[in-house]
PDB file of N, CA and C in Angstrom:
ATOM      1  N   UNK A   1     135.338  26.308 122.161  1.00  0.00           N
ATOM      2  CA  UNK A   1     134.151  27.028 122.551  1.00  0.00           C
ATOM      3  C   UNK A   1     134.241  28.460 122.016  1.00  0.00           C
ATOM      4  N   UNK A   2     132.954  28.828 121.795  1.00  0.00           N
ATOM      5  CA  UNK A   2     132.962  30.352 121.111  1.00  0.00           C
ATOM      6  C   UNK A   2     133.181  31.309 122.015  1.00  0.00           C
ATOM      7  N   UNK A   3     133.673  32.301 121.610  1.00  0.00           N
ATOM      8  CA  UNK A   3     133.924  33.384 123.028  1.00  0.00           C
ATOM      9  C   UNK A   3     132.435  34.322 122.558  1.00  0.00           C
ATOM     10  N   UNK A   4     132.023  35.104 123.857  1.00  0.00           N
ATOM     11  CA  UNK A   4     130.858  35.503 124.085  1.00  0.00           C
ATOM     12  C   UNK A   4     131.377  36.837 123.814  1.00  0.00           C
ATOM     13  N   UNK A   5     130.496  38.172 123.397  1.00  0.00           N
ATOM     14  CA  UNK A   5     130.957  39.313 123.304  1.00  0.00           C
ATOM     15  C   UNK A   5     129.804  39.940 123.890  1.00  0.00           C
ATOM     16  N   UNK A   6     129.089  39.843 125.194  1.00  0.00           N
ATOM     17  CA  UNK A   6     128.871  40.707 125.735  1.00  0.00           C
ATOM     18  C   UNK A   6     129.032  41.996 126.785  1.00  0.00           C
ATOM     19  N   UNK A   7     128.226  42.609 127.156  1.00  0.00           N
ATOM     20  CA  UNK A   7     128.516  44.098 128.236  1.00  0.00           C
ATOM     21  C   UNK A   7     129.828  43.361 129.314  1.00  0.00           C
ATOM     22  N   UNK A   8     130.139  42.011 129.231  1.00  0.00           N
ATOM     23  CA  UNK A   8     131.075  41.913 130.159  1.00  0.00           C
ATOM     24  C   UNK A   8     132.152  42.273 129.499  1.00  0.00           C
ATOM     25  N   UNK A   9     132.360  41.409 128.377  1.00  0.00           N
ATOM     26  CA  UNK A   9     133.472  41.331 127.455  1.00  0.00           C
ATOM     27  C   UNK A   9     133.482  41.981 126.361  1.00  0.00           C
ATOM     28  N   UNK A  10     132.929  43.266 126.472  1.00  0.00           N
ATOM     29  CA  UNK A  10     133.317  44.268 125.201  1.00  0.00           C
ATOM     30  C   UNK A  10     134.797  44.574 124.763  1.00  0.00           C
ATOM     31  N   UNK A  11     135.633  44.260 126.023  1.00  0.00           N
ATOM     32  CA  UNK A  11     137.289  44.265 126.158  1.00  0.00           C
ATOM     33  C   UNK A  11     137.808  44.068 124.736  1.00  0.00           C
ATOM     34  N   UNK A  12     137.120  42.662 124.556  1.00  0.00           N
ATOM     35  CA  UNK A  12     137.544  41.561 122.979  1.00  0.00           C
ATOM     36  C   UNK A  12     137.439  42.845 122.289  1.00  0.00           C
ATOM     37  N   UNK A  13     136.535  43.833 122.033  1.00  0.00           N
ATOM     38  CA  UNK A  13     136.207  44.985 120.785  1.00  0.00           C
ATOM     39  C   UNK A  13     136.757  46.025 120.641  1.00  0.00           C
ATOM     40  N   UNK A  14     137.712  46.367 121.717  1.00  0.00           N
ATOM     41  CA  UNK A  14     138.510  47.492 121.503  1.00  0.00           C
ATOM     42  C   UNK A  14     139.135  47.454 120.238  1.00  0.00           C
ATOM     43  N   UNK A  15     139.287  48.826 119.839  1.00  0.00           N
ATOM     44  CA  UNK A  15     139.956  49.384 118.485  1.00  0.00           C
ATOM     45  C   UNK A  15     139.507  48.033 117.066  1.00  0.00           C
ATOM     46  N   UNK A  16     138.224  47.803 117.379  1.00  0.00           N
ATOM     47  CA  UNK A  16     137.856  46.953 116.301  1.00  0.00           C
ATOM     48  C   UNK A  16     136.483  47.658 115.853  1.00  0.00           C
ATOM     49  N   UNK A  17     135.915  47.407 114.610  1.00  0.00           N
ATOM     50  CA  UNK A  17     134.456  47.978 113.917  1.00  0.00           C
ATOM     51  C   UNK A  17     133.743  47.227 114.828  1.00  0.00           C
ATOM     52  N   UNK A  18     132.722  48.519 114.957  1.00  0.00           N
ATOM     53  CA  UNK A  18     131.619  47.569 115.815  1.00  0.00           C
ATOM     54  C   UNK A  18     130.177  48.181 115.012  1.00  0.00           C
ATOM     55  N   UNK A  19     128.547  48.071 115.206  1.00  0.00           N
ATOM     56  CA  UNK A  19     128.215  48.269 115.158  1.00  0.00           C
ATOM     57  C   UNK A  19     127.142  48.367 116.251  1.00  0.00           C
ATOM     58  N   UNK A  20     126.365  49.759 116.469  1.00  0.00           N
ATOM     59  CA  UNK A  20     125.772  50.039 117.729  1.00  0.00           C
ATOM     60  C   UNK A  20     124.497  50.509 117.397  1.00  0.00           C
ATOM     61  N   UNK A  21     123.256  49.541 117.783  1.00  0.00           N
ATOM     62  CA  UNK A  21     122.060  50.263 117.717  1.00  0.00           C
ATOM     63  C   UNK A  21     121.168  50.731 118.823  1.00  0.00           C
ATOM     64  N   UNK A  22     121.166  51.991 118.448  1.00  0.00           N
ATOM     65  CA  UNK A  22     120.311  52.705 119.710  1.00  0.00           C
ATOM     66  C   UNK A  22     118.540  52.899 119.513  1.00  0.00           C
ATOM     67  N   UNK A  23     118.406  52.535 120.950  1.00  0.00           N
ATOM     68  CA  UNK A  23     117.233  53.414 121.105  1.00  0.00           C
ATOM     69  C   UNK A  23     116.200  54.370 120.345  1.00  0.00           C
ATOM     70  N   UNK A  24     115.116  54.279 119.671  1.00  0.00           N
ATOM     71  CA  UNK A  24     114.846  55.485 118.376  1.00  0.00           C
ATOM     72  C   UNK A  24     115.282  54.828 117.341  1.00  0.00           C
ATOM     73  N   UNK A  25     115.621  53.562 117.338  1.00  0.00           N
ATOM     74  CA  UNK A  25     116.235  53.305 115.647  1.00  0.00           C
ATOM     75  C   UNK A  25     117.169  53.559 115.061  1.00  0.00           C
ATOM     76  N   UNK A  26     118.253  54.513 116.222  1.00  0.00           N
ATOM     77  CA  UNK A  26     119.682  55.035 115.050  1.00  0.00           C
ATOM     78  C   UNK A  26     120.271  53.756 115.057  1.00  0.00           C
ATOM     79  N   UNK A  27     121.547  53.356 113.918  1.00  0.00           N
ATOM     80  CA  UNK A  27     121.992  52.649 113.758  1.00  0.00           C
ATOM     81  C   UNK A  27     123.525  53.569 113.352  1.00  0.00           C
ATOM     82  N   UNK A  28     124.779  53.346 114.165  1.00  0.00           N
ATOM     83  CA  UNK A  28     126.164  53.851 114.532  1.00  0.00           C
ATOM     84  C   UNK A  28     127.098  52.552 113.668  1.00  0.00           C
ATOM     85  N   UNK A  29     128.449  53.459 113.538  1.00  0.00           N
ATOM     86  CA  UNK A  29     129.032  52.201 113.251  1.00  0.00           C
ATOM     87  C   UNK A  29     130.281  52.861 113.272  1.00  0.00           C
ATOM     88  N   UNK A  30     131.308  52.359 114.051  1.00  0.00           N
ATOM     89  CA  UNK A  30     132.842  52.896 114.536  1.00  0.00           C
ATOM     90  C   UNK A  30     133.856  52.167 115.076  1.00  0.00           C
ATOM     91  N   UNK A  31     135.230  52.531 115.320  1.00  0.00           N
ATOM     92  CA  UNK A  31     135.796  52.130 116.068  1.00  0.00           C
ATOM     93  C   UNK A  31     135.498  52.030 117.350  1.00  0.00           C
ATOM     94  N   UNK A  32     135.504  50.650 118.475  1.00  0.00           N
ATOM     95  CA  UNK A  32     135.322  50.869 120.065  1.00  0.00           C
ATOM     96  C   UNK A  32     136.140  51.430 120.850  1.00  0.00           C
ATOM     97  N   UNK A  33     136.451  52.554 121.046  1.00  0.00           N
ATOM     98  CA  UNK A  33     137.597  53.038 121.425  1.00  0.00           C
ATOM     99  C   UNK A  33     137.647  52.862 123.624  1.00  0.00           C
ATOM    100  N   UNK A  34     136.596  52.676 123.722  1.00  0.00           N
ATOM    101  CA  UNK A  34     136.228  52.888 124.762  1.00  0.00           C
ATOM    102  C   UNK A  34     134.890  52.715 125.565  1.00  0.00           C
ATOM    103  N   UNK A  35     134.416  52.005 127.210  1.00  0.00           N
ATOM    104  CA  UNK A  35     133.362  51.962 127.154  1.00  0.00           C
ATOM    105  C   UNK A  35     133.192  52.144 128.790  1.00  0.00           C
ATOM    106  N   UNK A  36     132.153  52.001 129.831  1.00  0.00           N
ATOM    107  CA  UNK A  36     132.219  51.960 131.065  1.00  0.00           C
ATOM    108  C   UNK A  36     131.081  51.162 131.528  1.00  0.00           C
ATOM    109  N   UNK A  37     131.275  50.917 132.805  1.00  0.00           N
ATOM    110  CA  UNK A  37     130.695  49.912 133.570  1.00  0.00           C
ATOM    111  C   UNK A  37     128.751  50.173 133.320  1.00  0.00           C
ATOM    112  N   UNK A  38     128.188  51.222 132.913  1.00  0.00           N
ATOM    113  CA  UNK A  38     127.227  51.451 132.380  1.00  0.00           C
ATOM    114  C   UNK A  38     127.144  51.656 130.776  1.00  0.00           C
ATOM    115  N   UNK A  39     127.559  51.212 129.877  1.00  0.00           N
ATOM    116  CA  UNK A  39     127.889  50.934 128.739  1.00  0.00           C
ATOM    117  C   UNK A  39     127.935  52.447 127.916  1.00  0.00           C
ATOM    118  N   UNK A  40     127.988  52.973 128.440  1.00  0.00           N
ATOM    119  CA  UNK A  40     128.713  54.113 127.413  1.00  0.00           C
ATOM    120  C   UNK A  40     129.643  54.112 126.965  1.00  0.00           C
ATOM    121  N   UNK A  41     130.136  54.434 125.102  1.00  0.00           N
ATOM    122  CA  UNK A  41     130.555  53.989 124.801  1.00  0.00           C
ATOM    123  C   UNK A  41     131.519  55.442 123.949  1.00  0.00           C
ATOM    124  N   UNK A  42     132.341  55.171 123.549  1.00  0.00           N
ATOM    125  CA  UNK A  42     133.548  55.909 122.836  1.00  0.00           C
ATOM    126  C   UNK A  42     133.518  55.402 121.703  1.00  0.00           C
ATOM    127  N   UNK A  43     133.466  55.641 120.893  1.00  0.00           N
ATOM    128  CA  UNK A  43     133.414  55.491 119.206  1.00  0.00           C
ATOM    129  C   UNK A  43     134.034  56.257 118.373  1.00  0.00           C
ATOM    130  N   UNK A  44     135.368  56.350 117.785  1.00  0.00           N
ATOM    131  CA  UNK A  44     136.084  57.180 116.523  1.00  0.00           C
ATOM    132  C   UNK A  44     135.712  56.440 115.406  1.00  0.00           C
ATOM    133  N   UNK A  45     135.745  57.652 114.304  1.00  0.00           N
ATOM    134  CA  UNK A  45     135.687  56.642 112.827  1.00  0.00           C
ATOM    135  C   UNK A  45     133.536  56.884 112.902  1.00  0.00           C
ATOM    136  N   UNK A  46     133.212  57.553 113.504  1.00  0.00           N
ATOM    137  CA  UNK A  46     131.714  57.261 113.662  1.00  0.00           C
ATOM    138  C   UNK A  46     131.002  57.378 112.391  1.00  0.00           C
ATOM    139  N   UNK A  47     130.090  56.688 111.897  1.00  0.00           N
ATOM    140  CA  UNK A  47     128.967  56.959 111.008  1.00  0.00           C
ATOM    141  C   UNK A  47     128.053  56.731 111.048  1.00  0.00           C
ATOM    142  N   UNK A  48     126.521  57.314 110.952  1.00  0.00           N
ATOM    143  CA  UNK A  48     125.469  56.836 111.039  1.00  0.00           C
ATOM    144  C   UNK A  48     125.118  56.857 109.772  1.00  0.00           C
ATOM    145  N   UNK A  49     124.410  55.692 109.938  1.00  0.00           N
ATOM    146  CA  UNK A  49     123.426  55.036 108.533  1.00  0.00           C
ATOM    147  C   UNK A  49     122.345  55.134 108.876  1.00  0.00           C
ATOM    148  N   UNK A  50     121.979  56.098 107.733  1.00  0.00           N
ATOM    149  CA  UNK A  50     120.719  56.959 107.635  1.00  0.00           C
ATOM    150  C   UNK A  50     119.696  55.909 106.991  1.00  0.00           C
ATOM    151  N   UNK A  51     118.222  56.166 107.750  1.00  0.00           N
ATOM    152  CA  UNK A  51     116.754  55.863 107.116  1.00  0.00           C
ATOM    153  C   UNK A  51     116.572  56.302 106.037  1.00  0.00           C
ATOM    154  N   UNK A  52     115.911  55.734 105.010  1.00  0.00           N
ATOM    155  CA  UNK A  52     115.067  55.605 103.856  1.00  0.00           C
ATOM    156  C   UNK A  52     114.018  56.827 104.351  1.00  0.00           C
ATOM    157  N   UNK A  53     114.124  58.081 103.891  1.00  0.00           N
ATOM    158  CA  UNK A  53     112.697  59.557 103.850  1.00  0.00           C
ATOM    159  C   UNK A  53     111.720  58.888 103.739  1.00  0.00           C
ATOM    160  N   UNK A  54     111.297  58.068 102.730  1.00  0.00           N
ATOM    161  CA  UNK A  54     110.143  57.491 101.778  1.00  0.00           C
ATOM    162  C   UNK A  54     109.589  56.136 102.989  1.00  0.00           C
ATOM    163  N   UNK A  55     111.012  56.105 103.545  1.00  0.00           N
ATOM    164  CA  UNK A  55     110.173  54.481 104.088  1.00  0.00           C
ATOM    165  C   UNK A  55     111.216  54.081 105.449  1.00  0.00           C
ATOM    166  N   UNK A  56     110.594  54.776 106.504  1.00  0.00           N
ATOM    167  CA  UNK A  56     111.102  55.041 107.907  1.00  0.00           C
ATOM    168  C   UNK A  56     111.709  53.408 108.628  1.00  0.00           C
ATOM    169  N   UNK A  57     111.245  52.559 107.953  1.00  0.00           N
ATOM    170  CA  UNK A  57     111.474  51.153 108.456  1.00  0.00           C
ATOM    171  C   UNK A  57     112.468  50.587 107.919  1.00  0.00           C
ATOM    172  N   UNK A  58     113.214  51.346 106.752  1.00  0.00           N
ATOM    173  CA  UNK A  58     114.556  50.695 105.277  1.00  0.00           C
ATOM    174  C   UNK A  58     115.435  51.850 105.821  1.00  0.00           C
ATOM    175  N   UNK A  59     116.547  51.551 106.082  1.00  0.00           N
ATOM    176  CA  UNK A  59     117.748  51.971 105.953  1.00  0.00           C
ATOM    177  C   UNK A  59     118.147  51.981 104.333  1.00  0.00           C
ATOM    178  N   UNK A  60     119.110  53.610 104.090  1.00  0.00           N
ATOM    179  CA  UNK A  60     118.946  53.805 102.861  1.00  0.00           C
ATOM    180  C   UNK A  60     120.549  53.319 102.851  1.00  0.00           C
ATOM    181  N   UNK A  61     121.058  53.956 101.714  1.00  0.00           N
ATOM    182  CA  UNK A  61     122.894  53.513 101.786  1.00  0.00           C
ATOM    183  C   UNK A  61     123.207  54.908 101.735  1.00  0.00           C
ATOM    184  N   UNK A  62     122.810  55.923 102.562  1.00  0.00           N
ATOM    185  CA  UNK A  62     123.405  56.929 102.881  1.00  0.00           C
ATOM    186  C   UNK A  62     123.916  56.815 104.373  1.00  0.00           C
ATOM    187  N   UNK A  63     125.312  57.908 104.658  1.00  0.00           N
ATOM    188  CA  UNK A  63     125.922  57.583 105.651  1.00  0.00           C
ATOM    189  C   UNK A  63     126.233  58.922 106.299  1.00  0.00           C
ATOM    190  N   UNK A  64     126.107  59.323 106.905  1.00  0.00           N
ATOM    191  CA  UNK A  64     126.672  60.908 108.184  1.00  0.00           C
ATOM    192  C   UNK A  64     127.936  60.624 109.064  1.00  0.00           C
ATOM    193  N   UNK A  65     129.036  60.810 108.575  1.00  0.00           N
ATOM    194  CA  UNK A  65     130.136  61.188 109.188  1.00  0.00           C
ATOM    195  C   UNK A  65     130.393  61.922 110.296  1.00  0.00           C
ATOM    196  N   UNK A  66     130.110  61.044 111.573  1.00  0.00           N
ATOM    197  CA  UNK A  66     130.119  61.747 112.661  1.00  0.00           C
ATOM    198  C   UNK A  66     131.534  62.267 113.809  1.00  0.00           C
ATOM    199  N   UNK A  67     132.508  61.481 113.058  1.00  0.00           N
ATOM    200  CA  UNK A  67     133.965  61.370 114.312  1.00  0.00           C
ATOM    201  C   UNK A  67     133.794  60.790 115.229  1.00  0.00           C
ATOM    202  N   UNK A  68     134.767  61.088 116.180  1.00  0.00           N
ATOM    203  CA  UNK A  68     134.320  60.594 118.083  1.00  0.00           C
ATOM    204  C   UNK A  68     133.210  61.268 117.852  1.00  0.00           C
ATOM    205  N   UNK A  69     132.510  60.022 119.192  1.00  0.00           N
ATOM    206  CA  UNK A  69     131.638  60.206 119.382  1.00  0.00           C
ATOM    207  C   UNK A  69     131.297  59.655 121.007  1.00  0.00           C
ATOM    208  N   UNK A  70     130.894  59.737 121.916  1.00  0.00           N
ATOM    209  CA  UNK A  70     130.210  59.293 122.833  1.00  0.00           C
ATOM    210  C   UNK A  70     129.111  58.539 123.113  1.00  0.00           C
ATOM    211  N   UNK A  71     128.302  57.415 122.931  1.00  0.00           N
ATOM    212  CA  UNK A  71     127.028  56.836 122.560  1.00  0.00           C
ATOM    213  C   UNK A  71     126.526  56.953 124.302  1.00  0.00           C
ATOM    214  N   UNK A  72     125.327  57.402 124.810  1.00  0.00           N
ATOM    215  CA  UNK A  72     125.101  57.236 126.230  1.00  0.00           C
ATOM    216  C   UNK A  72     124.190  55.688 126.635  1.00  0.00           C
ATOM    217  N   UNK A  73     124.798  55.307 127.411  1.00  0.00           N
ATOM    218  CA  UNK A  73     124.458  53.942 127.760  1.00  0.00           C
ATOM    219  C   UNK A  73     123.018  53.199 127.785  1.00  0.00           C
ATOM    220  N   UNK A  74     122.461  53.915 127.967  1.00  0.00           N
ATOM    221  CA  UNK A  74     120.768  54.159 128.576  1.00  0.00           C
ATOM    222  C   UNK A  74     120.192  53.984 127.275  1.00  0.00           C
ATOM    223  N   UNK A  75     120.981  54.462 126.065  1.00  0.00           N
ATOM    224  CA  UNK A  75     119.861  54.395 124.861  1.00  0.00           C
ATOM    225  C   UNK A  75     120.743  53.046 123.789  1.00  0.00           C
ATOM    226  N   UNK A  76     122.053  52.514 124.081  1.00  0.00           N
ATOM    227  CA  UNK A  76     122.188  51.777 124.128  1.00  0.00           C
ATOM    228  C   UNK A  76     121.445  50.135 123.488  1.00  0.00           C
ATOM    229  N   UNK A  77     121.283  49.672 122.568  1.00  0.00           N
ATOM    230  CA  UNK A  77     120.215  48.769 122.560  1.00  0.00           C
ATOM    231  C   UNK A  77     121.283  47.065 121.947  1.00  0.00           C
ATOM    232  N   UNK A  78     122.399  47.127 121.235  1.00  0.00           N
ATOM    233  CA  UNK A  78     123.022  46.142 120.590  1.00  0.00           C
ATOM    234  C   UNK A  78     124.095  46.999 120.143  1.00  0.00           C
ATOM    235  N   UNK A  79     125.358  45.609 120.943  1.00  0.00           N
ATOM    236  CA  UNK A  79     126.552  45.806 120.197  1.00  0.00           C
ATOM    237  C   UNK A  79     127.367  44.946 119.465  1.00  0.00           C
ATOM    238  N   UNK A  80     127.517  44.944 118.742  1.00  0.00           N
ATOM    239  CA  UNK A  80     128.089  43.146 117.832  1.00  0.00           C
ATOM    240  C   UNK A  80     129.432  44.253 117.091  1.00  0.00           C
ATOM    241  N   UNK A  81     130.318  43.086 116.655  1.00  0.00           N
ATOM    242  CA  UNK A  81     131.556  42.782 115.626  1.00  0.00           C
ATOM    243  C   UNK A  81     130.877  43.551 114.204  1.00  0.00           C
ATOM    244  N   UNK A  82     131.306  44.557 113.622  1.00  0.00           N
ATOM    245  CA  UNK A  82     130.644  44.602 112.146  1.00  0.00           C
ATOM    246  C   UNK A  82     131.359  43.256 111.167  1.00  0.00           C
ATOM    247  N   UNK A  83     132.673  42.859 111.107  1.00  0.00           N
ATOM    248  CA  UNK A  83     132.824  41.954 110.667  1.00  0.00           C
ATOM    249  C   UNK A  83     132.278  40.838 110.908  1.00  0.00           C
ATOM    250  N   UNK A  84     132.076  39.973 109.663  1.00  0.00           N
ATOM    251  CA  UNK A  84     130.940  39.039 109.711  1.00  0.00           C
ATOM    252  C   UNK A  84     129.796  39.065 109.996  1.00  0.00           C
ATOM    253  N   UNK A  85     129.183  40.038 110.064  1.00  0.00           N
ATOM    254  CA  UNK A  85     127.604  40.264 109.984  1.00  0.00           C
ATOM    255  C   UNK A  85     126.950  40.683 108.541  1.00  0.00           C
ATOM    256  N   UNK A  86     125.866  40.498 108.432  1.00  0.00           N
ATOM    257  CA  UNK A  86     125.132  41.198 107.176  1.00  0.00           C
ATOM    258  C   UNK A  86     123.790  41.290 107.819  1.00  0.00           C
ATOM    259  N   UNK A  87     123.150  42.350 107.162  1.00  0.00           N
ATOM    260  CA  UNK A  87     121.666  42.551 106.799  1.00  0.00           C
ATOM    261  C   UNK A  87     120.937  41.167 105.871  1.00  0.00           C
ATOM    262  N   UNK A  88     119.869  41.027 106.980  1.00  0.00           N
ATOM    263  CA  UNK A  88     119.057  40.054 105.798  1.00  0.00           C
ATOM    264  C   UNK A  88     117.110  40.924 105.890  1.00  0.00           C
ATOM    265  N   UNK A  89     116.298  40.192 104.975  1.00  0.00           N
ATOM    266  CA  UNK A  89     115.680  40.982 105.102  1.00  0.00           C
ATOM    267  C   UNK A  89     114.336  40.367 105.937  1.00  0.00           C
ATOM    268  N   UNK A  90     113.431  41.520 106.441  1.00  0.00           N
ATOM    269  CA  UNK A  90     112.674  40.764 107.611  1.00  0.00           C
ATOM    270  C   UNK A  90     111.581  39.877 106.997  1.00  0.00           C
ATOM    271  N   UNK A  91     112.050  38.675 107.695  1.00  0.00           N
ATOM    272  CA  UNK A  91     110.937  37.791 107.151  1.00  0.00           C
ATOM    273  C   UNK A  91     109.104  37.888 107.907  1.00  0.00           C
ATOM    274  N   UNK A  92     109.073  38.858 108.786  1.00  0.00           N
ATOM    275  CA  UNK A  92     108.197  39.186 108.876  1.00  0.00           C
ATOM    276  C   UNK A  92     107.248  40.029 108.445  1.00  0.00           C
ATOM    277  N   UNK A  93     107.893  40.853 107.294  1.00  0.00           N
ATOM    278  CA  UNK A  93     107.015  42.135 106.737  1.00  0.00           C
ATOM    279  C   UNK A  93     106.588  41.310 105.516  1.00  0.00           C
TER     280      UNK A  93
END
């Protein structure tokens, strides 16, 4: 059986890449260093991957080097494994 990686079991993600999308559209990506019973989260290694200027809906392949970081729980929206994931593109646009 597959193991589940949710707000219960973020445990599995310590000191592993994760990726974190918040609230507003940012999109984070770091080590899990840390998290609490309201999902705030601890993140070293931080980077955000910056929007497309031209086109607010495309993520560009630029990146902002953020360090630790703190993510606050509330804005919070998805947390997954960065390994083994990819971008595909929306089949709705």
């Amino acid at each position: 059986m597959a193991t589940q990686n949710n707000a219960i079991n973020l445990a599995s993600l310590i000191d592993q890449a994760v990726t974190v999308k918040l609230a507003g559209g940012r999109e984070l990506e770091g080590k899990l260093k840390g998290y609490d019973q309201l999902l705030n989260l601890v993140l070293d290694e931080a980077e955000e991957r910056l929007r497309d200027p031209q086109d607010m809906s495309k993520m560009s392949s630029e990146v902002r080097k953020m360090g630790l970081i703190v993510c606050r729980g509330p804005s919070v929206m998805v947390v997954c494994p960065s390994a083994g994931t990819e971008s595909i593109e929306n089949p709705f646009a």
